[in-house]
PDB file of N, CA and C in Angstrom:
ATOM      1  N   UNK A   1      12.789  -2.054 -10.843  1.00  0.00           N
ATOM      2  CA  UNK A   1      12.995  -2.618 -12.156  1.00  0.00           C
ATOM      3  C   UNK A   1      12.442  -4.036 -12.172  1.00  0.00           C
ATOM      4  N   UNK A   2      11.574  -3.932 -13.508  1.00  0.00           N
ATOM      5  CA  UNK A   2      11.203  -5.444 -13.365  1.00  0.00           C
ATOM      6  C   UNK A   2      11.715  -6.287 -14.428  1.00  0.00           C
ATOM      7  N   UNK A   3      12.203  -7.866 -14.555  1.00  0.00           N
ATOM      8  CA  UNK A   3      12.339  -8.234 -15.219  1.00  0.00           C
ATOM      9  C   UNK A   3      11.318  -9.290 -16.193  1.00  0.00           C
ATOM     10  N   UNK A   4      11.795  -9.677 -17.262  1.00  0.00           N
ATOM     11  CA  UNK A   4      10.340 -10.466 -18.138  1.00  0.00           C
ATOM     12  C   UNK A   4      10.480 -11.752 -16.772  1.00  0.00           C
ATOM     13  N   UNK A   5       8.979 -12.264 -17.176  1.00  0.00           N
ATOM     14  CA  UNK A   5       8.872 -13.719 -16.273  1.00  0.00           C
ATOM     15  C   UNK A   5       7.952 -14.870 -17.255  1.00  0.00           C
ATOM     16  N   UNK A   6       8.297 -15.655 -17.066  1.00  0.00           N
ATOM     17  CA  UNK A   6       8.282 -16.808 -17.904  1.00  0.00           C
ATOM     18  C   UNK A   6       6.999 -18.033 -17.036  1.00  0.00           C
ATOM     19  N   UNK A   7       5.923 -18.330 -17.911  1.00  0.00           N
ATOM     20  CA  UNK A   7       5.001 -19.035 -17.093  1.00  0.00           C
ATOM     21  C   UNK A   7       5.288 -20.328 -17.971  1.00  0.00           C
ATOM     22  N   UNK A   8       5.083 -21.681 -17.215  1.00  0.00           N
ATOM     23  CA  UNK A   8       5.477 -22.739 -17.746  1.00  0.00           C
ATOM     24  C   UNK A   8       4.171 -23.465 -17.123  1.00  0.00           C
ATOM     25  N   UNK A   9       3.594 -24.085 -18.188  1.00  0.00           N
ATOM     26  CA  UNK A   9       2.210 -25.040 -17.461  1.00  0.00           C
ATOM     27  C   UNK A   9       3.009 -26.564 -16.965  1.00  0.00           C
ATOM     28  N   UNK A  10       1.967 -27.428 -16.140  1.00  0.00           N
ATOM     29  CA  UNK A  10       2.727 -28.323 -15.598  1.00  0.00           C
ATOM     30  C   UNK A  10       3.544 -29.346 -16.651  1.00  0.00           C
ATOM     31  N   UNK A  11       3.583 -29.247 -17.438  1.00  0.00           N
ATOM     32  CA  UNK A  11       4.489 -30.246 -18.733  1.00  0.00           C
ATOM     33  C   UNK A  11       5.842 -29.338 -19.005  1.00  0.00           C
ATOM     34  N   UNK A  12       5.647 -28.364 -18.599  1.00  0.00           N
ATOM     35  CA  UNK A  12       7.149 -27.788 -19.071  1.00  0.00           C
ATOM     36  C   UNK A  12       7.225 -26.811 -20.217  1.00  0.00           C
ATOM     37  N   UNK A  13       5.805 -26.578 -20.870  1.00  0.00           N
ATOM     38  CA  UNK A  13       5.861 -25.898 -22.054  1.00  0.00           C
ATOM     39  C   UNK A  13       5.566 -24.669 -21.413  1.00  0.00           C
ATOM     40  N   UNK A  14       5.796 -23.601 -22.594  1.00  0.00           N
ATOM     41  CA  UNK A  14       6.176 -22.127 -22.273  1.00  0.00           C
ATOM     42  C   UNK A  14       4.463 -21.852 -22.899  1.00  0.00           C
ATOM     43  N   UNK A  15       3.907 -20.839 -21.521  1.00  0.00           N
ATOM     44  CA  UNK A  15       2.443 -20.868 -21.152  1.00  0.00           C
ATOM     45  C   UNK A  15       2.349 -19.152 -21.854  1.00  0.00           C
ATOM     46  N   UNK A  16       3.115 -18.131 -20.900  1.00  0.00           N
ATOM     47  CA  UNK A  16       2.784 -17.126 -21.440  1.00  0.00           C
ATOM     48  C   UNK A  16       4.265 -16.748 -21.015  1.00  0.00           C
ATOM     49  N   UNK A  17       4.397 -15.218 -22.002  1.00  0.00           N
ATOM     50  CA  UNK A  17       5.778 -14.590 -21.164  1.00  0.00           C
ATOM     51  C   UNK A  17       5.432 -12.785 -20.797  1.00  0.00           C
ATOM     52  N   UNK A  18       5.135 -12.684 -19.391  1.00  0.00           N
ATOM     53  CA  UNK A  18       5.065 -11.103 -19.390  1.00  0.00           C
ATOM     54  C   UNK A  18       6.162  -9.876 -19.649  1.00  0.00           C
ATOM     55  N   UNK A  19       5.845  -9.366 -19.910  1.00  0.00           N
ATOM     56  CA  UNK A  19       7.017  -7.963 -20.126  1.00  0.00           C
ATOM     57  C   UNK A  19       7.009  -7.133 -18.573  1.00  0.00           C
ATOM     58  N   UNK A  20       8.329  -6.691 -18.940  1.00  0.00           N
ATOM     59  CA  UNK A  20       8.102  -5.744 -17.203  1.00  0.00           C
ATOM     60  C   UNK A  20       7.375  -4.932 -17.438  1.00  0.00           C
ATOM     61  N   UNK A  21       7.209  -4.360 -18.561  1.00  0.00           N
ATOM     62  CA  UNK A  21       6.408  -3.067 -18.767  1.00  0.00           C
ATOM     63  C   UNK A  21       4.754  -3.397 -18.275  1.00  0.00           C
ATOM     64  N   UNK A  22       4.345  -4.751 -18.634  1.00  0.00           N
ATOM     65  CA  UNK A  22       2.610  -5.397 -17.718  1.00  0.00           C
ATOM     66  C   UNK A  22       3.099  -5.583 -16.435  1.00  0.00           C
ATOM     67  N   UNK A  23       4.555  -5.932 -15.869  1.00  0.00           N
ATOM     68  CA  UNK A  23       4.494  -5.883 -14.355  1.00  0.00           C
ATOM     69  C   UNK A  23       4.485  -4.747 -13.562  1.00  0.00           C
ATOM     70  N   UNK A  24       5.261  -3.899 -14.374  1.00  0.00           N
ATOM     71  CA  UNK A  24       5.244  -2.441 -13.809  1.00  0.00           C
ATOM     72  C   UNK A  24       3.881  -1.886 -13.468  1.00  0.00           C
ATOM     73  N   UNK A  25       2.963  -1.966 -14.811  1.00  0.00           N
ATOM     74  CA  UNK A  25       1.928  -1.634 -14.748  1.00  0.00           C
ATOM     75  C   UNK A  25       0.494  -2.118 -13.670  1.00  0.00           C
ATOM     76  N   UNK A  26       0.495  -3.538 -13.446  1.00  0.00           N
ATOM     77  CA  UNK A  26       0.039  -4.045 -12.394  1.00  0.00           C
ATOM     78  C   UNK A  26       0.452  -3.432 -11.117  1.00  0.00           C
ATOM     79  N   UNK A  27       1.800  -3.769 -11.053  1.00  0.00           N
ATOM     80  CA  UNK A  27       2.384  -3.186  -9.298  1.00  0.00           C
ATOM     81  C   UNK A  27       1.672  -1.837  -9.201  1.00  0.00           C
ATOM     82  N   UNK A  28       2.090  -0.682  -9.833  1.00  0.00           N
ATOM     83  CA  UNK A  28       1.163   0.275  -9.827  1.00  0.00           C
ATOM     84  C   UNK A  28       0.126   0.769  -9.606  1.00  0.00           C
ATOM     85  N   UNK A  29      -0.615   0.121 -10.845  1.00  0.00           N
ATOM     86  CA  UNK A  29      -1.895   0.152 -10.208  1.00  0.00           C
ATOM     87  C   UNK A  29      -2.333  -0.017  -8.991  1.00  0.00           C
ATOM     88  N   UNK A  30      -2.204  -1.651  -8.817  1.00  0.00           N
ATOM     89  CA  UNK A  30      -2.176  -2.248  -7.286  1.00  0.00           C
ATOM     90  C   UNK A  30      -1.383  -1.010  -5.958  1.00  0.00           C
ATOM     91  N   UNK A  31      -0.519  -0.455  -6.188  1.00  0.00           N
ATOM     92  CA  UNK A  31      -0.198   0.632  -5.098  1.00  0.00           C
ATOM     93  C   UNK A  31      -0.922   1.436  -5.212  1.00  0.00           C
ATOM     94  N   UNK A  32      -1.822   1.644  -6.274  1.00  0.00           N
ATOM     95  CA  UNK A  32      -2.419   3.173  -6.040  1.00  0.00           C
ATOM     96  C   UNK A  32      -3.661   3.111  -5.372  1.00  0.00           C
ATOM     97  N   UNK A  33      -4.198   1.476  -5.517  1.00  0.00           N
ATOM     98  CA  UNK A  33      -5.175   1.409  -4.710  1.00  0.00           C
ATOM     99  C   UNK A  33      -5.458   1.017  -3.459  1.00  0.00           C
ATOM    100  N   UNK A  34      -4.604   0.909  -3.510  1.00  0.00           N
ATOM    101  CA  UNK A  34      -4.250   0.993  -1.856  1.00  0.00           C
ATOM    102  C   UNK A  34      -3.669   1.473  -1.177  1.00  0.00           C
ATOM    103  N   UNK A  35      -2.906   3.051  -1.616  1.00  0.00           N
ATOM    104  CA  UNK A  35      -2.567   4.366  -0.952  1.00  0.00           C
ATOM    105  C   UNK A  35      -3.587   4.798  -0.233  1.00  0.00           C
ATOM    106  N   UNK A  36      -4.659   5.191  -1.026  1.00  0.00           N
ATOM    107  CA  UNK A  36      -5.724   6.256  -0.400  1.00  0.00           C
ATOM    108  C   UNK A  36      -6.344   5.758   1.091  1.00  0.00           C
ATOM    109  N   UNK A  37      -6.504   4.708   1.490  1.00  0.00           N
ATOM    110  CA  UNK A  37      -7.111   3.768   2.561  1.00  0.00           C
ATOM    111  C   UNK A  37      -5.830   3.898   3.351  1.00  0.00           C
ATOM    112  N   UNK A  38      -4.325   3.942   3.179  1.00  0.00           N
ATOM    113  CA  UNK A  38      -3.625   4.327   3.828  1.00  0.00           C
ATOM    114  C   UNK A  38      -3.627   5.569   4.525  1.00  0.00           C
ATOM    115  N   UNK A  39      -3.522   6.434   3.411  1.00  0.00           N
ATOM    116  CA  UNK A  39      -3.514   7.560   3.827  1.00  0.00           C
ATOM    117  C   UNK A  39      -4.750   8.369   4.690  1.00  0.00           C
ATOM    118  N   UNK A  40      -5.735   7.419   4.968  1.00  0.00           N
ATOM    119  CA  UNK A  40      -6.885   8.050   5.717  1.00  0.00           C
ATOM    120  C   UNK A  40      -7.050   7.545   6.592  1.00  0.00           C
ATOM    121  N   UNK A  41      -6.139   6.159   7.152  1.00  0.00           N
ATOM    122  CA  UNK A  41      -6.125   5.794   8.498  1.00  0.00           C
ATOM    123  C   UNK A  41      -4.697   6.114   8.925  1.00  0.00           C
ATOM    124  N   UNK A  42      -3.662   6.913   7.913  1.00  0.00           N
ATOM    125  CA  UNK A  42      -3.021   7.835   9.158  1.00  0.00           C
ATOM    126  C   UNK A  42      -3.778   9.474   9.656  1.00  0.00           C
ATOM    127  N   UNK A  43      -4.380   9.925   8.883  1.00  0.00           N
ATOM    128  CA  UNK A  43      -4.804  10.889   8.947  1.00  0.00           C
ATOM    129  C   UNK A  43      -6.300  10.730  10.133  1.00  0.00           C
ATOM    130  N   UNK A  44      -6.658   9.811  10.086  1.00  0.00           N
ATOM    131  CA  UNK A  44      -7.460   9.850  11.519  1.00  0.00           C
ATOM    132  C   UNK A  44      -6.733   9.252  12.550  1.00  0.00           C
ATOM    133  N   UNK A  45      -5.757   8.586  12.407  1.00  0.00           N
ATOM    134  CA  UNK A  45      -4.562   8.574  13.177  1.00  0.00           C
ATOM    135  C   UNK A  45      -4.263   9.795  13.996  1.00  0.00           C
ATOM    136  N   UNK A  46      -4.040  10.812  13.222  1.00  0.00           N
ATOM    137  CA  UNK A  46      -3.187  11.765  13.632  1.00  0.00           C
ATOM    138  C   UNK A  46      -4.526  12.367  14.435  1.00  0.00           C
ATOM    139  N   UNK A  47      -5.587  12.734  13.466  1.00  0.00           N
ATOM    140  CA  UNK A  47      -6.667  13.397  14.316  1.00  0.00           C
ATOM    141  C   UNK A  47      -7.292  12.538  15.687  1.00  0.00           C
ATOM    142  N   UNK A  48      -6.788  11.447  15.806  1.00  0.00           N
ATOM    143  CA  UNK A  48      -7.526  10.881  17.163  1.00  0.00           C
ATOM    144  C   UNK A  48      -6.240  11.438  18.171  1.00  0.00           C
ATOM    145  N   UNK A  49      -4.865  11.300  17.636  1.00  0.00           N
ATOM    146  CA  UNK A  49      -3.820  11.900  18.652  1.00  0.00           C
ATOM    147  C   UNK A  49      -4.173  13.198  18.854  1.00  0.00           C
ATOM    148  N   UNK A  50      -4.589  13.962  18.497  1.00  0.00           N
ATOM    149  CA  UNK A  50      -4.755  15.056  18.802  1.00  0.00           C
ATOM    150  C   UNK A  50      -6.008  15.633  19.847  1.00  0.00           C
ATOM    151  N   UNK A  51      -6.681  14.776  19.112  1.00  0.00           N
ATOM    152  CA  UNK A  51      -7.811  15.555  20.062  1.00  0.00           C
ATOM    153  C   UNK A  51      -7.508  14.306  21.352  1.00  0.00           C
ATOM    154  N   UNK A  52      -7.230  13.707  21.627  1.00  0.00           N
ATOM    155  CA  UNK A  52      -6.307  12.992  22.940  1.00  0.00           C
ATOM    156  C   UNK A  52      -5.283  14.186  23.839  1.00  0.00           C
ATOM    157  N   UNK A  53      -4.521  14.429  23.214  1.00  0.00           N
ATOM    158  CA  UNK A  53      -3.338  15.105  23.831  1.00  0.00           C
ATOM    159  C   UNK A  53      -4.133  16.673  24.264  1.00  0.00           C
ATOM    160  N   UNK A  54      -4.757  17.345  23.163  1.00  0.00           N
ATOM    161  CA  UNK A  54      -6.138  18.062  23.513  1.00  0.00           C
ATOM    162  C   UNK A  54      -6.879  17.916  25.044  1.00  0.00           C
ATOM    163  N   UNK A  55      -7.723  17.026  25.240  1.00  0.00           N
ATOM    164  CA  UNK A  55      -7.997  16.222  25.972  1.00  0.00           C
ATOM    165  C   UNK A  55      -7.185  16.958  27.412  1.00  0.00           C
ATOM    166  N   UNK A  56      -5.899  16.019  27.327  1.00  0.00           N
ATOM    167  CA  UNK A  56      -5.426  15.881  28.395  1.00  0.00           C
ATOM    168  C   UNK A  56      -4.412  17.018  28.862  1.00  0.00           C
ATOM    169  N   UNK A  57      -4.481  17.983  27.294  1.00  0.00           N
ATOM    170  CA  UNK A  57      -4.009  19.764  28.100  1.00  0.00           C
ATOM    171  C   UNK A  57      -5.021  19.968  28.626  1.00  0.00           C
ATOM    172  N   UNK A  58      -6.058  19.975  28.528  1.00  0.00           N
ATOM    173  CA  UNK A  58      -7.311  20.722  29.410  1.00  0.00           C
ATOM    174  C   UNK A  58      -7.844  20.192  30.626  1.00  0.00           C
ATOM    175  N   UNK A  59      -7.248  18.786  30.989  1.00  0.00           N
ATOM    176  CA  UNK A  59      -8.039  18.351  32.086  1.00  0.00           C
ATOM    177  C   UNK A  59      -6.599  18.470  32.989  1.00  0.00           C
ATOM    178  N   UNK A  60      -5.416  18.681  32.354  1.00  0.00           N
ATOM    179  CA  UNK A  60      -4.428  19.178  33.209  1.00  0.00           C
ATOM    180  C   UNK A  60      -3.323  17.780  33.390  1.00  0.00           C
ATOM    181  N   UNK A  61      -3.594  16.897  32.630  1.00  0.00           N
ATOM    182  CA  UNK A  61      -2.963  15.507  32.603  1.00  0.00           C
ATOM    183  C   UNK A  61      -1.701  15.290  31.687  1.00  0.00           C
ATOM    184  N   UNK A  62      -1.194  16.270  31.385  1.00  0.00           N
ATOM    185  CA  UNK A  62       0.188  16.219  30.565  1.00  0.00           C
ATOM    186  C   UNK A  62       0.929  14.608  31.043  1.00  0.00           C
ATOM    187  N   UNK A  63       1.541  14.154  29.879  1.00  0.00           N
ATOM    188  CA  UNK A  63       2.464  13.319  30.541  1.00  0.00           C
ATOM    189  C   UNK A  63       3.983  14.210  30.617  1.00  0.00           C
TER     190      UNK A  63
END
């Protein structure tokens, strides 16, 4: 939940006022673009563990 926020320039006067509904909308956005880049360095994440553990069933190196 976001609440309104209040911008004040350096004199004290009232600059702009956002609604949560433009903060919501920013945060959002901003997460969505930067999910996908997440989600593809766990996913070669996972594929480098694997072909590792791969790896080391076949050469007989279990830990």
């Amino acid at each position: 939940m976001f609440y309104e926020v209040r911008i004040f320039n350096p004199k004290g006067n009232l600059k702009k006022v956002v609604s949560p509904r433009e903060l919501s909308k920013a945060y959002w956005n901003s997460f969505n673009k930067t999910q996908p880049a997440k989600m593809e360095s766990l996913i070669l994440l996972r594929e480098y563990k694997k072909q590792i553990n791969s790896a080391d069933y076949h050469s007989g190196n279990q830990a």
